[in-house]
N, C-alpha and C. Protein backbone atom coordinates (compact mmCIF):
# COMPACT_ATOMS: atom_id res chain seq x y z
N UNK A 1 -22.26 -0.37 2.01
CA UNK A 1 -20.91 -0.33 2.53
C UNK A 1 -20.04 -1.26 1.69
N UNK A 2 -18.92 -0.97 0.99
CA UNK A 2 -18.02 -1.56 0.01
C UNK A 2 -17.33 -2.80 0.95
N UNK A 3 -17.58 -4.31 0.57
CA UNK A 3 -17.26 -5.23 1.30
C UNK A 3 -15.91 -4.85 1.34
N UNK A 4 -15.05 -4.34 1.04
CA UNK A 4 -13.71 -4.74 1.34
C UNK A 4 -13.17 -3.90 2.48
N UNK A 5 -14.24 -3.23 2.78
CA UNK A 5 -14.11 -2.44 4.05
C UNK A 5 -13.68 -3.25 5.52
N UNK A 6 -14.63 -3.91 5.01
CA UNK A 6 -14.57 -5.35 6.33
C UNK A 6 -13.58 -5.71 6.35
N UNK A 7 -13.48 -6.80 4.74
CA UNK A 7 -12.05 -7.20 4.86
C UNK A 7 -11.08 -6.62 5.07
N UNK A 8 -10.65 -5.95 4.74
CA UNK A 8 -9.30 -5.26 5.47
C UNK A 8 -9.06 -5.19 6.65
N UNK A 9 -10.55 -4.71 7.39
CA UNK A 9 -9.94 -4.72 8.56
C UNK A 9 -10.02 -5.95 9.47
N UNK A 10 -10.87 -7.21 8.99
CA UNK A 10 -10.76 -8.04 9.17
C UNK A 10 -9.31 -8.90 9.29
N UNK A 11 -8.86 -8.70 7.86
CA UNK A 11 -6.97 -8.94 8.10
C UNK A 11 -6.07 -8.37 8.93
N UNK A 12 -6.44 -7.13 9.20
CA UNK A 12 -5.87 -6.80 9.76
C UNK A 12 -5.67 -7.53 11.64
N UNK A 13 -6.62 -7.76 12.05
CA UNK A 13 -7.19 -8.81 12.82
C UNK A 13 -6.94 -9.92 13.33
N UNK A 14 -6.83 -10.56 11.96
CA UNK A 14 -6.15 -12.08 11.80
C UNK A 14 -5.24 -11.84 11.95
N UNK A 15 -4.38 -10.96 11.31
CA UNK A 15 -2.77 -10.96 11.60
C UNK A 15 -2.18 -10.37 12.65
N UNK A 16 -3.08 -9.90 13.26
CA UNK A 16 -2.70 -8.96 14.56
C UNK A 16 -1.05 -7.97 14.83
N UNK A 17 -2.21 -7.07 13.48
CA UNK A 17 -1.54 -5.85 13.05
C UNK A 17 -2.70 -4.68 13.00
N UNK A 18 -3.00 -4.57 14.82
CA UNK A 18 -3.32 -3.69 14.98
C UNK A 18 -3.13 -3.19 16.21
N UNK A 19 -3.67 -2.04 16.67
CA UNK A 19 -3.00 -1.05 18.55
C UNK A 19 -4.45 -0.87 18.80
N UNK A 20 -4.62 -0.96 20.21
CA UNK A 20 -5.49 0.29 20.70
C UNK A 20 -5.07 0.99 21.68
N UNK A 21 -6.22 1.80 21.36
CA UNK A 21 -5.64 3.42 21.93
C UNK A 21 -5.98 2.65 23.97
N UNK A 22 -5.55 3.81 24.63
CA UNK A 22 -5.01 3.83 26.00
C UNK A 22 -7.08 3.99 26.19
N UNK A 23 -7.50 4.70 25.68
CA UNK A 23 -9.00 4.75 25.72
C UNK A 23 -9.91 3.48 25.41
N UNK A 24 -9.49 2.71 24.07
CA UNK A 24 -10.25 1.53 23.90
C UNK A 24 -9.77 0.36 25.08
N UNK A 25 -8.93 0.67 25.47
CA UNK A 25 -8.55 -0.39 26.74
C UNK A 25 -9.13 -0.34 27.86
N UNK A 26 -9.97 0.92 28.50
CA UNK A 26 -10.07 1.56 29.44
C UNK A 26 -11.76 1.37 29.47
N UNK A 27 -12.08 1.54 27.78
CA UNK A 27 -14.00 1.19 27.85
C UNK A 27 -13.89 -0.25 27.70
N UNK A 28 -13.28 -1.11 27.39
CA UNK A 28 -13.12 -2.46 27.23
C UNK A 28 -12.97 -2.95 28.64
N UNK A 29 -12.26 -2.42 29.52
CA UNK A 29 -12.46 -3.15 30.78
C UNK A 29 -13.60 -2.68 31.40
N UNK A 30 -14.12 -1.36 31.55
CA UNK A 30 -15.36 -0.96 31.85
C UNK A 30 -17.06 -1.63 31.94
N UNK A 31 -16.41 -2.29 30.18
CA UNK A 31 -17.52 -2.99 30.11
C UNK A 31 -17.61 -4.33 30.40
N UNK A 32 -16.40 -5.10 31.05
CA UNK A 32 -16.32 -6.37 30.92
C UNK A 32 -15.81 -7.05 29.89
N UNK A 33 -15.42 -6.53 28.99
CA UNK A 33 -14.70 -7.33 27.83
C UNK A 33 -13.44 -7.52 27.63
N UNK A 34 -13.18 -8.08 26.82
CA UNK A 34 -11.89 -8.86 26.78
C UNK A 34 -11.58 -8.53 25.31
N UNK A 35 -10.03 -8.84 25.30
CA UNK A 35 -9.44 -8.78 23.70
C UNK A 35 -10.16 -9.60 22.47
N UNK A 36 -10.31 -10.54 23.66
CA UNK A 36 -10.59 -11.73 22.70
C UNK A 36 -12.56 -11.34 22.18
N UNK A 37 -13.22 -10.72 22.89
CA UNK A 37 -14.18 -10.63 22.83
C UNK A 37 -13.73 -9.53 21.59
N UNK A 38 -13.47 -8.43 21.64
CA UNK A 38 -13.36 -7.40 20.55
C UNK A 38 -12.89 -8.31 19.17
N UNK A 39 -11.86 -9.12 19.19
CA UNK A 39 -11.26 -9.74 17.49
C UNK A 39 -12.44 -10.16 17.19
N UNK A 40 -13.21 -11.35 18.26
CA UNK A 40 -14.29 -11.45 17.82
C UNK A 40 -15.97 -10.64 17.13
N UNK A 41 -16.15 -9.68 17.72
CA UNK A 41 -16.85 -8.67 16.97
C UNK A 41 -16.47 -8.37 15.88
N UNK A 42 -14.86 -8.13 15.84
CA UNK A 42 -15.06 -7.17 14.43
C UNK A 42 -15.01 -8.58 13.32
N UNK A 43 -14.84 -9.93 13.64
CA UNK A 43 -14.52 -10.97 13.01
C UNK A 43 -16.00 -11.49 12.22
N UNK A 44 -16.61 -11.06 13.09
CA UNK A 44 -18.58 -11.69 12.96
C UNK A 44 -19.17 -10.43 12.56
N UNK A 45 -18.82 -9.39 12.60
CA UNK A 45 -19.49 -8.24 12.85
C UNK A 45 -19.32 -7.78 11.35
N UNK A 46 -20.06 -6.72 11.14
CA UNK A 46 -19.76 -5.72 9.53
C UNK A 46 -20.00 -4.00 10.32
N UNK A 47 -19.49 -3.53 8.88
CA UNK A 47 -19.53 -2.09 9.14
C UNK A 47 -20.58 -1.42 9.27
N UNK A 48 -20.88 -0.75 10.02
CA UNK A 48 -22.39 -0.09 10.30
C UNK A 48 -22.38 1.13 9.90
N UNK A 49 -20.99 1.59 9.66
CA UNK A 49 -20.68 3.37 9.62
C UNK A 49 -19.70 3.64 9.27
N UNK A 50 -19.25 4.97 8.16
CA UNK A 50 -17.56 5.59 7.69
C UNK A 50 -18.47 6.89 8.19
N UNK A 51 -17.27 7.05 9.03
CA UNK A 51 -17.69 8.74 9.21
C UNK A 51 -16.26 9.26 9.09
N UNK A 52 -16.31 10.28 7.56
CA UNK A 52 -15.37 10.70 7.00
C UNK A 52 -14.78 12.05 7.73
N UNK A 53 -15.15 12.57 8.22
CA UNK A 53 -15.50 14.26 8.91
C UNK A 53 -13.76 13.87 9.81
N UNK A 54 -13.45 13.46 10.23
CA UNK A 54 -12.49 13.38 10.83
C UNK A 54 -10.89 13.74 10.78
N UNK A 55 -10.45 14.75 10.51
CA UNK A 55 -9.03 15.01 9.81
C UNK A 55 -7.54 14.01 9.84
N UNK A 56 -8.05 13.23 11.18
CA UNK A 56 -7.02 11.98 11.24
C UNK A 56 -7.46 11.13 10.41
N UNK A 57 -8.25 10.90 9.55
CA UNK A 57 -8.20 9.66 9.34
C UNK A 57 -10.07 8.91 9.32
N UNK A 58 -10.34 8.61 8.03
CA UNK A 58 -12.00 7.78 7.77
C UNK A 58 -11.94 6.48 9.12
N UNK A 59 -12.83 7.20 9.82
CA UNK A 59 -13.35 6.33 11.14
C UNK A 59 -14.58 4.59 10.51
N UNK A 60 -14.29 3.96 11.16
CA UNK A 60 -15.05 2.78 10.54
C UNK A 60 -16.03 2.26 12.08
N UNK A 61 -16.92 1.97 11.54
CA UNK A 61 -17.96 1.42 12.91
C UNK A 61 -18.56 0.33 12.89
N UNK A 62 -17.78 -0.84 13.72
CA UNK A 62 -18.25 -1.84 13.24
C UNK A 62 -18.76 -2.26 14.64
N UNK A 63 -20.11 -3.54 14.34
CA UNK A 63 -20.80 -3.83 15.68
C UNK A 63 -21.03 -5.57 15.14
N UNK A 64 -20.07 -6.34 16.06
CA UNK A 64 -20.51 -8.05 16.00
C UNK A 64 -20.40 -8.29 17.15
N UNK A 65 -20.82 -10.02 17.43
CA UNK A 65 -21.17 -10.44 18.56
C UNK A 65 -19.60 -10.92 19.45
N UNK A 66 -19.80 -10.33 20.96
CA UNK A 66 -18.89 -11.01 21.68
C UNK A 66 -18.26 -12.69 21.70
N UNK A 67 -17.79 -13.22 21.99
CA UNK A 67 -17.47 -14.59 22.34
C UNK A 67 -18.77 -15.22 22.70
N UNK A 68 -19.56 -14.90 23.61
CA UNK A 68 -20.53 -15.81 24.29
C UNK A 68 -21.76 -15.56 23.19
N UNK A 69 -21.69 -14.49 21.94
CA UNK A 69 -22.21 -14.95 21.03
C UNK A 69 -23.91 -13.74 21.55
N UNK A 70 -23.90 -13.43 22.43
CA UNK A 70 -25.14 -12.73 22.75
C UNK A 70 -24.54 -11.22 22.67
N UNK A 71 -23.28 -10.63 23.70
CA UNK A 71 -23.19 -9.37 23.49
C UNK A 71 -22.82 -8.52 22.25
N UNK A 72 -23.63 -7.76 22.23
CA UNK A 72 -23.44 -7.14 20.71
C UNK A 72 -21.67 -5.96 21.17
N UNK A 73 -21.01 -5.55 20.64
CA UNK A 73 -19.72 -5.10 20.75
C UNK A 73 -19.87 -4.22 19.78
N UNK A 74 -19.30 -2.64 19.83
CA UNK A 74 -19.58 -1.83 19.01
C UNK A 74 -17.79 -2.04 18.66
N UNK A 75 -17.19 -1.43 17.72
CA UNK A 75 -15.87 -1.24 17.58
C UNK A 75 -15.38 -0.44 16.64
N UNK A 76 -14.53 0.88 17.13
CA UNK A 76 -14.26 2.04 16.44
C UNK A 76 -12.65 2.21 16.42
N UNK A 77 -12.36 2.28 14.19
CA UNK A 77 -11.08 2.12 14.78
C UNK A 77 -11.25 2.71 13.32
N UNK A 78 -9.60 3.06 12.70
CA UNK A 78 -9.05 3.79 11.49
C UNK A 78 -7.90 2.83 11.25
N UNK A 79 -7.41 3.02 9.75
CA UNK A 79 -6.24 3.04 9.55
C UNK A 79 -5.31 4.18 9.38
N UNK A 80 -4.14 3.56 10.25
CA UNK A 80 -3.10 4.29 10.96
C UNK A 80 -1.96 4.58 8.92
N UNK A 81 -1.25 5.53 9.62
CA UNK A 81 -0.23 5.59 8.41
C UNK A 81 0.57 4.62 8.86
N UNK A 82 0.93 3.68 9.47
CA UNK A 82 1.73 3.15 9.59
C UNK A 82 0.96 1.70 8.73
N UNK A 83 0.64 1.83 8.38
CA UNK A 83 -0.93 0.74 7.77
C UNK A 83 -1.25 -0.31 8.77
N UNK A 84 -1.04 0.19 10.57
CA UNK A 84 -1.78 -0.78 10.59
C UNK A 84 -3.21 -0.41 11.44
N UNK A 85 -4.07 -1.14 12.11
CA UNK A 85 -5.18 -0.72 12.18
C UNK A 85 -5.42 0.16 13.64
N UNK A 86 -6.13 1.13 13.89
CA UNK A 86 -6.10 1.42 15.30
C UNK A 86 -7.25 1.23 16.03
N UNK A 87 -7.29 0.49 17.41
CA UNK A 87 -8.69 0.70 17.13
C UNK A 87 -8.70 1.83 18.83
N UNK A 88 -9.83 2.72 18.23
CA UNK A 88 -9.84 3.93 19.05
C UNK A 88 -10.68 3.67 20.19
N UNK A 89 -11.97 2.74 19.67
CA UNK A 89 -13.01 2.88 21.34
C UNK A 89 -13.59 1.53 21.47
N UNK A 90 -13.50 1.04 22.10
CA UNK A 90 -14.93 -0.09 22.01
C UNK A 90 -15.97 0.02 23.05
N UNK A 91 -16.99 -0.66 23.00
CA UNK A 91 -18.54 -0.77 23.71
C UNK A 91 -19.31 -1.45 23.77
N UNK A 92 -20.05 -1.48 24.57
CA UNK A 92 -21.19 -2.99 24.50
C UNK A 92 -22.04 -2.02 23.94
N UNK A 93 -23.06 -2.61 22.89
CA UNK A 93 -24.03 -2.68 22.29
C UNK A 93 -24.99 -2.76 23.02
N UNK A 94 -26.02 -1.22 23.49
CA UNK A 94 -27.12 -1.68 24.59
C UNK A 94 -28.28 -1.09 23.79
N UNK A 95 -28.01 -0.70 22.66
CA UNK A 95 -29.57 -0.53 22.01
C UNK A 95 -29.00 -0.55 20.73
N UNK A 96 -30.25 -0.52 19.80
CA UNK A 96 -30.15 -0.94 18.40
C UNK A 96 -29.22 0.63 17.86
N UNK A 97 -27.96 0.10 17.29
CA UNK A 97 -27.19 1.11 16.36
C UNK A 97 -27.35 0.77 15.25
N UNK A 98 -27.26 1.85 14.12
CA UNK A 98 -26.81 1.52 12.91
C UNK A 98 -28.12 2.37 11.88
């Protein structure tokens, strides 16, 4: 996976120049998580997956650890034309991905 994959969306992150969808909000409370838990995943976390197949837009799959450092956090997001990042789903990590 080309490191700058990360980074980018890593900046994107830091600068908090990114949306999520009405869906990643919706599995994020589902699972108990928090905003702060997701920056953190994708902050610790790397890319596990580009799945190109998508006509909107190269999907990125990234999985790092929550805040408390144990839950694994899956996190699925693209860049938007607007350049900034979207992120489409998130999830707790309940078995080995990748």
């Amino acid at each position: 996976m080309p490191r700058q994959d990360i980074d980018r969306i890593r900046e994107k992150i830091r600068l908090c120049q990114y949306d999520m969808s009405a869906h990643a909000m919706e599995e994020m409370a589902e699972d108990l998580l928090t905003i702060l838990d997701v920056e953190e995943a994708v902050l610790s976390g790397q890319v596990i997956r580009v799945e190109k197949d998508d006509p909107r837009g190269t999907k990125y799959v990234v999985v790092g650890k929550a805040l408390d450092r144990q839950t694994s956090v899956g996190v699925v997001g693209r860049f938007a034309s607007s350049g900034r990042y979207l992120i489409i789903t998130v999830y707790e990590v309940t078995e080995f991905e990748g």
